[in-house]
C-alpha atoms as a PDB file:
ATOM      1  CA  UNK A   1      13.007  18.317  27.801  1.00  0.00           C
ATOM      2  CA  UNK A   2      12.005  17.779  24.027  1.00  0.00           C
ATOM      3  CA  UNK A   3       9.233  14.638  24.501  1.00  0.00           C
ATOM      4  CA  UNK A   4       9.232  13.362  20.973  1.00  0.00           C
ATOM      5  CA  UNK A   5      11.661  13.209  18.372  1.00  0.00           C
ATOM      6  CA  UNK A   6      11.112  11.890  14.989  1.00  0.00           C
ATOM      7  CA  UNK A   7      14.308  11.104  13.188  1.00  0.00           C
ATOM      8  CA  UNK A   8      14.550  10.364   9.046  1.00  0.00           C
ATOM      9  CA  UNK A   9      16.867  10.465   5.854  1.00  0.00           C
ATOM     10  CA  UNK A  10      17.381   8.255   2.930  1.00  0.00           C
ATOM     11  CA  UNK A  11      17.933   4.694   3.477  1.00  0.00           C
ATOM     12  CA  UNK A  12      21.559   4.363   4.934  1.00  0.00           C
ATOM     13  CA  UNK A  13      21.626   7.802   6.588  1.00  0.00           C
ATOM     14  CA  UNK A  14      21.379   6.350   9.819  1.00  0.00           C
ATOM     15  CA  UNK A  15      18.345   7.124  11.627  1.00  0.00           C
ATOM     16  CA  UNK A  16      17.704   3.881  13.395  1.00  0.00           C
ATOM     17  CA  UNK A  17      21.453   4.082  14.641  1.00  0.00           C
ATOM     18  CA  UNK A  18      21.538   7.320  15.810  1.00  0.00           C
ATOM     19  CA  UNK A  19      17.821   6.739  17.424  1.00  0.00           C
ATOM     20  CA  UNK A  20      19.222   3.580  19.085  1.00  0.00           C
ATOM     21  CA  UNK A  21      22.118   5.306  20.339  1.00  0.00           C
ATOM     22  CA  UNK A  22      19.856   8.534  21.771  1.00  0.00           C
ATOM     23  CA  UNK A  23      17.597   6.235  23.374  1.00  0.00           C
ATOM     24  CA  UNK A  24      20.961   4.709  25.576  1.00  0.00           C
ATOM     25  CA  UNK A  25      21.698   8.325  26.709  1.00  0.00           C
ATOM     26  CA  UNK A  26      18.304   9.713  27.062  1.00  0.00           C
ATOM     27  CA  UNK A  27      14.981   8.624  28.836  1.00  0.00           C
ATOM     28  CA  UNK A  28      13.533   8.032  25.944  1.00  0.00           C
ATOM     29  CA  UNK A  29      11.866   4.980  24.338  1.00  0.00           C
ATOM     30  CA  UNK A  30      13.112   4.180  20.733  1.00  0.00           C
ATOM     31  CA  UNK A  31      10.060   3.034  18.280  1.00  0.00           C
ATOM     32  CA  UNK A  32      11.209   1.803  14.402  1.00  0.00           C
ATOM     33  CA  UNK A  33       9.161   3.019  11.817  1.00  0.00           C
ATOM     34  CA  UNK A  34      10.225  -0.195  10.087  1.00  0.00           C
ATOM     35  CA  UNK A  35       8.527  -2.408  12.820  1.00  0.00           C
ATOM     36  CA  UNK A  36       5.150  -0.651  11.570  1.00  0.00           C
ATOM     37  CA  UNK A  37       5.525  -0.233   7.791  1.00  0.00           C
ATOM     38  CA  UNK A  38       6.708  -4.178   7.072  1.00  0.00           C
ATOM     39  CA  UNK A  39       4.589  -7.350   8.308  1.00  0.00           C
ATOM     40  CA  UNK A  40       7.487  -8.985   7.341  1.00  0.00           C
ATOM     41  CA  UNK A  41      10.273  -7.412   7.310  1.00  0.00           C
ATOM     42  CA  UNK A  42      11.337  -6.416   3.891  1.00  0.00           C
ATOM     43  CA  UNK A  43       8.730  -8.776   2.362  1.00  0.00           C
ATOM     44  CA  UNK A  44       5.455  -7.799   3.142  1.00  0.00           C
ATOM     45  CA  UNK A  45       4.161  -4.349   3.380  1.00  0.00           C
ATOM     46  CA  UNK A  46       1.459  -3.700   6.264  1.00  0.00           C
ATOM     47  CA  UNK A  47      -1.580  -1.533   4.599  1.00  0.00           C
ATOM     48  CA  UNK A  48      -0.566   2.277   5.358  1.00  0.00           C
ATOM     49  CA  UNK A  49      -4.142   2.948   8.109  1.00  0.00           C
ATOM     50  CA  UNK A  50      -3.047  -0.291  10.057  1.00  0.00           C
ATOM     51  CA  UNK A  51       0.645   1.641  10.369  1.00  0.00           C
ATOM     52  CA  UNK A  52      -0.498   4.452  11.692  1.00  0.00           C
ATOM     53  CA  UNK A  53      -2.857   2.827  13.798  1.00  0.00           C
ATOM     54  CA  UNK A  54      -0.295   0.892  15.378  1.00  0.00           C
ATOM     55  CA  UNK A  55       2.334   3.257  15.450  1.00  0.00           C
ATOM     56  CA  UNK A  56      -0.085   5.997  16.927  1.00  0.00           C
ATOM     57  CA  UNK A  57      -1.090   3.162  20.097  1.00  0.00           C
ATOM     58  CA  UNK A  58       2.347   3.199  20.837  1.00  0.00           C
ATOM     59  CA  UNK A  59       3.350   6.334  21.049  1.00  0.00           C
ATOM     60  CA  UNK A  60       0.032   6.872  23.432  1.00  0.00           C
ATOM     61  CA  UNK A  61       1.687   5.199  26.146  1.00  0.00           C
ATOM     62  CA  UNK A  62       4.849   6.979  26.322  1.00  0.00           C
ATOM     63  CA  UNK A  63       5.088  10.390  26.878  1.00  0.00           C
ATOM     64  CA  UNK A  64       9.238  10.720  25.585  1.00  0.00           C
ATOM     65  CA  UNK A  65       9.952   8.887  22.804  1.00  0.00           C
ATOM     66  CA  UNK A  66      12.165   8.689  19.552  1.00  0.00           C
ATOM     67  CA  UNK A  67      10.601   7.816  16.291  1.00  0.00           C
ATOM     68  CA  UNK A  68      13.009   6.644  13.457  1.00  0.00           C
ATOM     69  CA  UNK A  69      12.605   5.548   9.723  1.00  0.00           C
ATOM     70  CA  UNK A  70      10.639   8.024   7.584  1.00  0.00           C
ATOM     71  CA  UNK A  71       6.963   8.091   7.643  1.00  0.00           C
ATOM     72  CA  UNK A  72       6.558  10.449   4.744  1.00  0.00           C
ATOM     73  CA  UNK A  73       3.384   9.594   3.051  1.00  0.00           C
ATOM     74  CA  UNK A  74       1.786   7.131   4.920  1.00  0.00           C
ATOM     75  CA  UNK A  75       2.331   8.957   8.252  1.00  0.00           C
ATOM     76  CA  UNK A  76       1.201  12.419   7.609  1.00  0.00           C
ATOM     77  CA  UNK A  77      -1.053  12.408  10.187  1.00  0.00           C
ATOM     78  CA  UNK A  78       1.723  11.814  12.377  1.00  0.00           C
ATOM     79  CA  UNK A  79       3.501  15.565  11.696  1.00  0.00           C
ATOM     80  CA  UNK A  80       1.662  17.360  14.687  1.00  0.00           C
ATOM     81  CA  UNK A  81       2.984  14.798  16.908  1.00  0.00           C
ATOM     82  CA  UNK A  82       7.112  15.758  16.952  1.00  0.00           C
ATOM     83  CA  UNK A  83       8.268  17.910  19.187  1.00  0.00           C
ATOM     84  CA  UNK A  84      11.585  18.452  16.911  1.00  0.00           C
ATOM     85  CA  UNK A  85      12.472  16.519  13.749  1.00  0.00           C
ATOM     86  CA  UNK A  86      15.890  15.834  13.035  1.00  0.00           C
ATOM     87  CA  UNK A  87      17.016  15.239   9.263  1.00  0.00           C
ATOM     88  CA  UNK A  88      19.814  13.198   8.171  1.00  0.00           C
ATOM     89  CA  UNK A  89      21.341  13.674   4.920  1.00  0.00           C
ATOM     90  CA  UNK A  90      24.321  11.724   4.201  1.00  0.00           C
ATOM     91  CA  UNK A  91      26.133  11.539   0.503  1.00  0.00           C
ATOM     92  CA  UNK A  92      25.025   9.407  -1.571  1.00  0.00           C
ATOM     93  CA  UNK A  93      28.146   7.113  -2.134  1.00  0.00           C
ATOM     94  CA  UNK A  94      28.783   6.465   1.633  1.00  0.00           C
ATOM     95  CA  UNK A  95      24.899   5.593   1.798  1.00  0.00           C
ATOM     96  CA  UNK A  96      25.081   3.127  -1.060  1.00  0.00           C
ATOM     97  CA  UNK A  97      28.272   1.608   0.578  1.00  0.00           C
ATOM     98  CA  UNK A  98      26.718   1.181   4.101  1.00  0.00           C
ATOM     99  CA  UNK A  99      23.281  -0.271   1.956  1.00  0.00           C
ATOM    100  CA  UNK A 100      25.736  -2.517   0.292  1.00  0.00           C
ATOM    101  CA  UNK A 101      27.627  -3.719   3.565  1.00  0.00           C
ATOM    102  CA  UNK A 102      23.784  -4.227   5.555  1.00  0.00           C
ATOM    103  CA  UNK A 103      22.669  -6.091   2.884  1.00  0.00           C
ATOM    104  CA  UNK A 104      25.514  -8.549   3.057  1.00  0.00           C
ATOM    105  CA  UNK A 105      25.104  -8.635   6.210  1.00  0.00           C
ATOM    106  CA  UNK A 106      21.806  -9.559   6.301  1.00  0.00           C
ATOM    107  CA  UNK A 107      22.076 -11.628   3.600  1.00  0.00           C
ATOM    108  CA  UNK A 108      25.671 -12.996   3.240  1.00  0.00           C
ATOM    109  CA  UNK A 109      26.366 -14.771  -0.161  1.00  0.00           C
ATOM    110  CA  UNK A 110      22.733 -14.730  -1.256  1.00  0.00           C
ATOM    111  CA  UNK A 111      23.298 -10.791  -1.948  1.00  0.00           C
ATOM    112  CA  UNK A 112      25.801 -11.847  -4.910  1.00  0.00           C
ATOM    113  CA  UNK A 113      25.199 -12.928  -8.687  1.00  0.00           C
ATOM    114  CA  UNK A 114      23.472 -15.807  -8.778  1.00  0.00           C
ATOM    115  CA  UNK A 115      22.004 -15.903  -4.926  1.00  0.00           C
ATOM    116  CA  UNK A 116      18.517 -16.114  -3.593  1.00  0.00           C
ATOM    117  CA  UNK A 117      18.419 -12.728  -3.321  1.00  0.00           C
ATOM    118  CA  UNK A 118      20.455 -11.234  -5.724  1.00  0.00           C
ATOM    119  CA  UNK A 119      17.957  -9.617  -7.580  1.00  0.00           C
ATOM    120  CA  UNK A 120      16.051  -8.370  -4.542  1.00  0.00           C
ATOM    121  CA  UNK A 121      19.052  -6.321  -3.572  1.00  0.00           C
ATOM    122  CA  UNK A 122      19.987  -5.070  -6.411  1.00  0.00           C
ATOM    123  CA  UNK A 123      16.078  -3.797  -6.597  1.00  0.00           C
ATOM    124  CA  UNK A 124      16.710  -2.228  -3.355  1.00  0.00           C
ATOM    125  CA  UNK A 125      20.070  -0.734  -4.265  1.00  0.00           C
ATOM    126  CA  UNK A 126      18.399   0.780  -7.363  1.00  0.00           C
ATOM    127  CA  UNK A 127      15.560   2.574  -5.583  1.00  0.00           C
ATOM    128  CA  UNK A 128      18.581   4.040  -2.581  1.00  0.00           C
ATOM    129  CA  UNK A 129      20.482   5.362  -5.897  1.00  0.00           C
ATOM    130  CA  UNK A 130      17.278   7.331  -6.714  1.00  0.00           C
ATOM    131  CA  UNK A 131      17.237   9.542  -3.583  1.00  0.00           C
ATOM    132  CA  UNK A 132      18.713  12.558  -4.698  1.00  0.00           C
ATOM    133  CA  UNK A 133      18.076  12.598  -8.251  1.00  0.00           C
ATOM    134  CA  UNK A 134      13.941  11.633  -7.952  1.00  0.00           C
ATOM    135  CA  UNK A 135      11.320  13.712  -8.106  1.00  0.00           C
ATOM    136  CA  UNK A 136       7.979  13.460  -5.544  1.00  0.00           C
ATOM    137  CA  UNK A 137       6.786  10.270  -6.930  1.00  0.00           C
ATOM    138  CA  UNK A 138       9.517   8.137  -4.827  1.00  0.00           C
ATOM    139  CA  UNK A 139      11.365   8.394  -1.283  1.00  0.00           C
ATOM    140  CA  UNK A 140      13.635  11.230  -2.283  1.00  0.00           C
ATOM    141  CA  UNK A 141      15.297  14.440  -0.912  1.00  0.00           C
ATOM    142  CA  UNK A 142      12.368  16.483  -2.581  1.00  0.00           C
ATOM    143  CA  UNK A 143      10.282  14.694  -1.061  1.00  0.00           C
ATOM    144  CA  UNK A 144      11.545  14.948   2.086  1.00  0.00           C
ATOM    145  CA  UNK A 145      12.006  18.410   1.863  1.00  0.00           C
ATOM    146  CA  UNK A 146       8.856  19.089   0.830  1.00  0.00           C
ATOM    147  CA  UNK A 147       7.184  17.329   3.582  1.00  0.00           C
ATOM    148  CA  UNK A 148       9.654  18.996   6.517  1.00  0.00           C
ATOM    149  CA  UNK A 149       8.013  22.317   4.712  1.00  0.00           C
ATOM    150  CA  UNK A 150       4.633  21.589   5.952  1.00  0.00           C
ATOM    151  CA  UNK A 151       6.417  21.083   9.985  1.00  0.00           C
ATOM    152  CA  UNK A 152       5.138  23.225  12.556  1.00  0.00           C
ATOM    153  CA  UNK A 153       7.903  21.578  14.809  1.00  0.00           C
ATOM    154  CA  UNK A 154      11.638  22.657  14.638  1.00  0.00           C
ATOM    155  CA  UNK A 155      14.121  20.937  12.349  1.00  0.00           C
ATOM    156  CA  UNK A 156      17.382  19.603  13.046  1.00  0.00           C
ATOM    157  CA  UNK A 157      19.840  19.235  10.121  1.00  0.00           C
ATOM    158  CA  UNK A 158      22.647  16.863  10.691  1.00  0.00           C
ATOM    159  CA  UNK A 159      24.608  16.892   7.031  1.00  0.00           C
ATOM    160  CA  UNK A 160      27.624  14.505   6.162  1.00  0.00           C
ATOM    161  CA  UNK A 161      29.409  11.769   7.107  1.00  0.00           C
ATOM    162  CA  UNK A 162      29.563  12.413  10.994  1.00  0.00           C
ATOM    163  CA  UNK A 163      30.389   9.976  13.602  1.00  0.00           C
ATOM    164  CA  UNK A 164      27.421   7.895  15.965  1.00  0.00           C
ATOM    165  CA  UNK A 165      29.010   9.871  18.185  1.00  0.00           C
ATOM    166  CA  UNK A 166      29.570  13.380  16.948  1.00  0.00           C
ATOM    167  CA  UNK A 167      25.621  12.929  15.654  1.00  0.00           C
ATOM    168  CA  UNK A 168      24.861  11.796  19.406  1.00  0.00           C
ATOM    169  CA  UNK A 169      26.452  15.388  20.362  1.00  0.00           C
ATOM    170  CA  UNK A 170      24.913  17.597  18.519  1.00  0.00           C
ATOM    171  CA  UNK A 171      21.509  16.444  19.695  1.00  0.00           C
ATOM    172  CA  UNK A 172      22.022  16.355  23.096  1.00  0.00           C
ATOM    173  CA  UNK A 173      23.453  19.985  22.341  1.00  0.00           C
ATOM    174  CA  UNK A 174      20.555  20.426  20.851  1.00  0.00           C
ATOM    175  CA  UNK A 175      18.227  19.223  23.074  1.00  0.00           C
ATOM    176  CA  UNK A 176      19.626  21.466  26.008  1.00  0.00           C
ATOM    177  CA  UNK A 177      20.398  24.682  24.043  1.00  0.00           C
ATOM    178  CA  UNK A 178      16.118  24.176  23.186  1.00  0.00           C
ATOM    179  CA  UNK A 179      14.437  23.445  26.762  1.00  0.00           C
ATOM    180  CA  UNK A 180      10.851  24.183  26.673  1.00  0.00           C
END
């Protein structure tokens, strides 16, 4: 069995859904890169050692796990770790529709013009929109291609607008056509 699975994409591709889901059908334990970068979430940044630092503790005490949310960056250090990395790339106007829907979710009427956090969305929706246009100096798919180059592990590509459950598939598939 593949121990430890890091899953990532651009904001919206999914990752924390599919890792919830794989953590219901495997032994796994799912971990949010989200719960380490943000103090508060979507407010206050933690300081990028402290992630790590708490992200590695973690992982030390479980031996299968699934790590979601990209840690390009500020998790580097973190690379040797995966057993098998699974990319998510999803296009760019379903992404910015799911961002939209989360957000409003999140957020209800504050989201809209002239709501508390209007402008804080539409700051977040701006920096999504860059993902496949940016260069290395954002969260981008050059970026993110760039750092899957310097993997030692496998790479999983899962490209498109496939179900929870048709993603769910093709990594237990996956997982069992790769047994150590």
């Amino acid at each position: 069995m593949i121990n430890r699975i890091h899953i990532f994409g651009a904001s919206g591709s999914g990752a924390t859904t599919l890792g919830r889901e794989l953590s219901e059908v495997l032994p796994h334990t799912l971990f949010d890169g989200d719960d380490y970068f943000w103090i508060e979430k979507f407010d206050k940044m933690r300081e990028a050692r402290e992630r790590v630092e708490l992200l590695k503790e973690d992982l030390s005490y479980k031996n299968q796990w699934i790590l979601s949310g990209a840690v390009c960056g500020w998790g580097d250090e973190l690379k040797s770790f995966f057993d098998v990395v699974i990319y998510l790339y999803v296009p760019q106007d379903i992404r910015v529709n799911r961002l939209k829907a989360r957000e409003f979710l999140r957020y209800g009427d504050e989201v809209l013009p002239g709501g508390r956090k209007y402008e804080q969305s539409q700051t977040f929706l701006d920096w999504a929109l860059l993902y496949d246009t940016a260069g290395m100096e954002v969260r981008s798919r050059v970026l993110h291609e760039h750092w899957m180059s310097g993997l030692s592990c496998p790479i999983l590509r899962i490209e498109g607008d496939n179900s929870v459950k048709e993603r769910v598939g093709m990594v237990i598939d996956y997982l069992n056509s790769h047994k150590p």
